[in-house]
N, C-alpha and C. Protein backbone atom coordinates (compact mmCIF):
# COMPACT_ATOMS: atom_id res chain seq x y z
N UNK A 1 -39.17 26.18 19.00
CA UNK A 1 -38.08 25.63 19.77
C UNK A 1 -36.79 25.77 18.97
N UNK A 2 -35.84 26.55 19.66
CA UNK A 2 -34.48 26.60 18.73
C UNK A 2 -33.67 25.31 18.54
N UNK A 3 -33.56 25.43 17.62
CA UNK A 3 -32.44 24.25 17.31
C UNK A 3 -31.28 23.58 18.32
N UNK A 4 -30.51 24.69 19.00
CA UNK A 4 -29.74 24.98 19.81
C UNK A 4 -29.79 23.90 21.15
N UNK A 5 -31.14 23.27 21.16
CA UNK A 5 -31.35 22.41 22.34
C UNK A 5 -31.12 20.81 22.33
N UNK A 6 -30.24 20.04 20.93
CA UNK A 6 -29.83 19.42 20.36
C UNK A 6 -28.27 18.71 21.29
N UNK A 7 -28.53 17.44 21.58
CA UNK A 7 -27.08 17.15 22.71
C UNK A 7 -27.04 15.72 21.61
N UNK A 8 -25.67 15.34 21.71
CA UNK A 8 -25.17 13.84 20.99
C UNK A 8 -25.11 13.06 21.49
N UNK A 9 -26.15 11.89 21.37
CA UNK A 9 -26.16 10.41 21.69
C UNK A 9 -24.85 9.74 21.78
N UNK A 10 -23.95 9.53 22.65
CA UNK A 10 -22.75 9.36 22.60
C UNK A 10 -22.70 7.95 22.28
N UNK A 11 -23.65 6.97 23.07
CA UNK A 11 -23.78 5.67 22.68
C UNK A 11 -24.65 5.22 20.98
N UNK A 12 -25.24 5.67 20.48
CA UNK A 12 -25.62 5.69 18.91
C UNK A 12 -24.36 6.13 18.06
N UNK A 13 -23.48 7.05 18.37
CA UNK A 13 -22.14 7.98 17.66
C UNK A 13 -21.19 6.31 17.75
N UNK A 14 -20.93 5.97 18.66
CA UNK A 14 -20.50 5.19 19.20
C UNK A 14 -20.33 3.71 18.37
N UNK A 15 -21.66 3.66 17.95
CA UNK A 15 -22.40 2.21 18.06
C UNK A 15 -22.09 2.61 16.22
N UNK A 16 -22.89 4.01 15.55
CA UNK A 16 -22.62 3.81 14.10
C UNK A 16 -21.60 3.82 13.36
N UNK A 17 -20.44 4.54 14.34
CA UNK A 17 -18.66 4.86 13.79
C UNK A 17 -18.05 3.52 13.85
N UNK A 18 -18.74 2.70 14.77
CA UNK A 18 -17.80 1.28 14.52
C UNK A 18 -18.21 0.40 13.84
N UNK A 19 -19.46 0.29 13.55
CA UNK A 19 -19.97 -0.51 12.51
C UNK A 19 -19.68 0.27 11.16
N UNK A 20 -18.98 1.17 11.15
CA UNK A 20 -18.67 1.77 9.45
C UNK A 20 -17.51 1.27 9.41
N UNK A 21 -16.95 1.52 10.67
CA UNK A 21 -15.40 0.64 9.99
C UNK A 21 -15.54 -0.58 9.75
N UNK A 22 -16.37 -1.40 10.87
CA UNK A 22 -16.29 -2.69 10.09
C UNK A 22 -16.89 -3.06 8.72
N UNK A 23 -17.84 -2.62 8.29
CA UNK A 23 -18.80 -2.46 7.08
C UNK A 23 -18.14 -1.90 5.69
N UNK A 24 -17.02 -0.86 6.38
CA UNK A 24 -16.09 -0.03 5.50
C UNK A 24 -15.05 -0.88 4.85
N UNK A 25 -14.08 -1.36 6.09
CA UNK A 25 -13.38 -2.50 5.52
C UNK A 25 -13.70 -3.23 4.88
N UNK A 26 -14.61 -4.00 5.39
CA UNK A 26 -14.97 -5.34 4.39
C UNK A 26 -15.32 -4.85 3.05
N UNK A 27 -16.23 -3.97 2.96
CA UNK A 27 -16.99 -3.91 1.65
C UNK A 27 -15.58 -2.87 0.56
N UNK A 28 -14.69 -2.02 1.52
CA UNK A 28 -13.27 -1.56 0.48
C UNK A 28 -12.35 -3.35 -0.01
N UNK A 29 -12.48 -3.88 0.93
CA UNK A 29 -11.54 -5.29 1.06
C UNK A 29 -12.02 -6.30 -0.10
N UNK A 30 -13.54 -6.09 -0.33
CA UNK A 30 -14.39 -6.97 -1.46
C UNK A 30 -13.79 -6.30 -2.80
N UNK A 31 -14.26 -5.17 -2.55
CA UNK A 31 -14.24 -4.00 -3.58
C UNK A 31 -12.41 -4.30 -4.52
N UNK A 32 -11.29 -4.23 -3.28
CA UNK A 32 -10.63 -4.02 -4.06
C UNK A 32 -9.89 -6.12 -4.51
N UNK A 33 -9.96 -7.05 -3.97
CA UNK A 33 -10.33 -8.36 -4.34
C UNK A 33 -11.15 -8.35 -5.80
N UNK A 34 -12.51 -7.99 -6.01
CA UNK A 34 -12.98 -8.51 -7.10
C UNK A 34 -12.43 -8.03 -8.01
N UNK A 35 -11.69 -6.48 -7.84
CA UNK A 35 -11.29 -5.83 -9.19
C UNK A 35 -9.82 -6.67 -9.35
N UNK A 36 -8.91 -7.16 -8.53
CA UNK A 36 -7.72 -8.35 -9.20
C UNK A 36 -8.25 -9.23 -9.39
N UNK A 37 -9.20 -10.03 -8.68
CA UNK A 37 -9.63 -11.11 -9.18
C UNK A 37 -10.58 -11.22 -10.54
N UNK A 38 -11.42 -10.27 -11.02
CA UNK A 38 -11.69 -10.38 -12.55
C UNK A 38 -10.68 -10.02 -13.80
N UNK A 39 -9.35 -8.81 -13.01
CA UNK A 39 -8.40 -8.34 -14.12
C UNK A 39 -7.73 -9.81 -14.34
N UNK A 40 -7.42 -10.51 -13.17
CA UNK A 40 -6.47 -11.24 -12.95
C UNK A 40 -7.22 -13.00 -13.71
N UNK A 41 -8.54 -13.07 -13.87
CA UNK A 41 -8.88 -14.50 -14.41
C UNK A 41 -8.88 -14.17 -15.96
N UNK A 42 -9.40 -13.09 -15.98
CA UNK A 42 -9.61 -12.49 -17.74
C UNK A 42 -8.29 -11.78 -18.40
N UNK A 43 -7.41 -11.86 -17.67
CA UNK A 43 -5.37 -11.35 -18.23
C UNK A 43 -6.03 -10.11 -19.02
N UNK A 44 -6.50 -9.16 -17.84
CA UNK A 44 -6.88 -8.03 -18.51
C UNK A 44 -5.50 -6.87 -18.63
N UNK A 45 -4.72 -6.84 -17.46
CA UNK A 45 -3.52 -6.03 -17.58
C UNK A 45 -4.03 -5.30 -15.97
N UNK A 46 -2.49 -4.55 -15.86
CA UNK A 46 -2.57 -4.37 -14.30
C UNK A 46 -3.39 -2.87 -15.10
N UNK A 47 -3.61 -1.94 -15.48
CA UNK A 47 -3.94 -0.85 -15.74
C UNK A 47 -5.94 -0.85 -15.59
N UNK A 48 -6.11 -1.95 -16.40
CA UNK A 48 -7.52 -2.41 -16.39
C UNK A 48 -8.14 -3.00 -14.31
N UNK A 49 -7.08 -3.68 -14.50
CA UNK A 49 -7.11 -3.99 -12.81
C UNK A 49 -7.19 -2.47 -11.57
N UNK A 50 -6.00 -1.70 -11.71
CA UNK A 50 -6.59 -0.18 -11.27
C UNK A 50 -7.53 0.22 -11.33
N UNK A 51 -8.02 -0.02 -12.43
CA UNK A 51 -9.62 0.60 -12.77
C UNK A 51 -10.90 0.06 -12.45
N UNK A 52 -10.84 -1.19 -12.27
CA UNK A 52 -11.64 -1.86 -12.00
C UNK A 52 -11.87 -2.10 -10.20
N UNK A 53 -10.64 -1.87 -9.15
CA UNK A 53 -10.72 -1.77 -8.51
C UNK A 53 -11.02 -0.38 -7.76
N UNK A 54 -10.53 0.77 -9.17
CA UNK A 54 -11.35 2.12 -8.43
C UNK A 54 -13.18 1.98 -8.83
N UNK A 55 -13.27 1.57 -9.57
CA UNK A 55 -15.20 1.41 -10.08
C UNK A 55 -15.71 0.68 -8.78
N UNK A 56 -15.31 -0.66 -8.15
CA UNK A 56 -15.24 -0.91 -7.57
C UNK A 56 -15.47 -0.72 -5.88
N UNK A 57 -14.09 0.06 -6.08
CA UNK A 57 -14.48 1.17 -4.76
C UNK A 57 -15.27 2.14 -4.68
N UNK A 58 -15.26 2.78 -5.72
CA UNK A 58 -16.74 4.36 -5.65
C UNK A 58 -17.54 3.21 -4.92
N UNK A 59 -18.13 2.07 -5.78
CA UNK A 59 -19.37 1.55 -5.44
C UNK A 59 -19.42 1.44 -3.87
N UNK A 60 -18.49 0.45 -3.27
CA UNK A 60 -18.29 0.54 -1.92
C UNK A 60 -18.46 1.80 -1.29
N UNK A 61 -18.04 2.81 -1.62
CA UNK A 61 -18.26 3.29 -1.20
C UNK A 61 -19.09 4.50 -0.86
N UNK A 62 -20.16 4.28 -1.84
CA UNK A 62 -21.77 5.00 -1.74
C UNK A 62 -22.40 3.82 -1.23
N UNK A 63 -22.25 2.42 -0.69
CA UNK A 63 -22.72 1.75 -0.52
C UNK A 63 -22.31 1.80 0.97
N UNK A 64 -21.54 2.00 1.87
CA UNK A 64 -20.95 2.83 2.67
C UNK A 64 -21.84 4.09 3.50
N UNK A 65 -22.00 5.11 2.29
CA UNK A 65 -22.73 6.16 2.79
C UNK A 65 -24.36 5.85 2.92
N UNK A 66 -25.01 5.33 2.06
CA UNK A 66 -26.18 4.62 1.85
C UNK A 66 -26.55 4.20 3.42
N UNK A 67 -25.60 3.13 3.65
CA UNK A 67 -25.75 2.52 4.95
C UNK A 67 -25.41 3.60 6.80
N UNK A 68 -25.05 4.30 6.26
CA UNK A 68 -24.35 5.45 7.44
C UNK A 68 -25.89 5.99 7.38
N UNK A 69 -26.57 6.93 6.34
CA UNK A 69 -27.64 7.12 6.46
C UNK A 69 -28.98 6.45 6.78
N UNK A 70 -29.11 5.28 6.86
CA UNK A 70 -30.05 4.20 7.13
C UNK A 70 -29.53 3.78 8.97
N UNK A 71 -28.44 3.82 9.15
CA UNK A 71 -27.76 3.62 10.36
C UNK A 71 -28.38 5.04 11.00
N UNK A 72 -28.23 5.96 11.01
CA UNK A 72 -28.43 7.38 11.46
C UNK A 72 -29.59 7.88 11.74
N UNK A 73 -30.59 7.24 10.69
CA UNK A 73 -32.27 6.97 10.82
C UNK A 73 -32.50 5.87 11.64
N UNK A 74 -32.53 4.87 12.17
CA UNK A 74 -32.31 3.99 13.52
C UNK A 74 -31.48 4.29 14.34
N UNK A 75 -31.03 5.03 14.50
CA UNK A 75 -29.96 5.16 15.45
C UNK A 75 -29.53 6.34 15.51
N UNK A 76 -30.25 7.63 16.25
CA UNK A 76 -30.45 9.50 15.74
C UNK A 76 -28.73 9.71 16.15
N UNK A 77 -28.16 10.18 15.88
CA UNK A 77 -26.89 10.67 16.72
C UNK A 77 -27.39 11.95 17.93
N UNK A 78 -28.42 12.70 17.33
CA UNK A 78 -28.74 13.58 18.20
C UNK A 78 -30.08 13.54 18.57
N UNK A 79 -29.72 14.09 20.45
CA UNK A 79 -31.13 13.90 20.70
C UNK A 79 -31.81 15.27 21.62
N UNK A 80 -32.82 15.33 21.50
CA UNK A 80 -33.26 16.82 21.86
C UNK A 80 -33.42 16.75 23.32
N UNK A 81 -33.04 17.78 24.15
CA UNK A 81 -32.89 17.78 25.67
C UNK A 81 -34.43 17.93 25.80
N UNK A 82 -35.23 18.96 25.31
CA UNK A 82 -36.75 18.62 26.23
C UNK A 82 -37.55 17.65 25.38
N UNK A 83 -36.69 16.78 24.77
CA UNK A 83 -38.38 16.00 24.15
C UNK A 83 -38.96 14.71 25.55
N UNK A 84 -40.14 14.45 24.82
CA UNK A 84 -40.84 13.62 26.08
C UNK A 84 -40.87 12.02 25.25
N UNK A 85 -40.19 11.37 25.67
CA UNK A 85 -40.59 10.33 24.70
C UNK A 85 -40.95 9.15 25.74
C-alpha cells in the first residue's frame, strides 16, 4: 500500500497545536520566572540571570517536544483513507 493514501486528521492537528501553545506558554513562562527568580534571590547578576533563563528554556523546551510526540502517539495527525478500524 503506497504511502500516498495518508489524509490529516484535521480535528487531532487541531486539538495538538492548541494544547502546545498552551503547554508552550506556560512551561516558556515557568522557564523564564525561575531563571529571575533564582538569579534574583541569590544576587547572582543580570548576566547569570540570561543564562539561567536560557538553560531553562532549552529545558522547556524539549519538554515541549517530548510532549508533542506523546500527543501525536494518542492523537495520529494522519489517518489512512482505506484502513478498517
Amino acid at each position: 500500500m503506497p504511502s500516498s493514501d495518508k489524509s490529516i486528521n484535521w480535528t487531532s492537528l487541531i486539538t495538538i497545536c492548541s494544547v502546545a501553545v498552551l503547554i508552550g506558554t506556560e512551561l516558556l513562562g515557568a522557564a523564564w520566572a525561575s531563571g529571575w527568580a533564582l538569579a534574583g534571590f541569590f544576587q547572582l547578576g543580570p548576566t547569570v540571570e540570561v543564562i539561567l533563563q536560557g538553560v531553562f528554556g532549552l529545558i522547556a523546551l524539549y519538554a515541549i517536544f517530548v510532549f508533542l510526540r506523546q500527543a501525536s502517539r494518542v492523537e495520529p495527525i494522519f489517518k489512512r483513507e482505506g484502513a478498517s478500524s
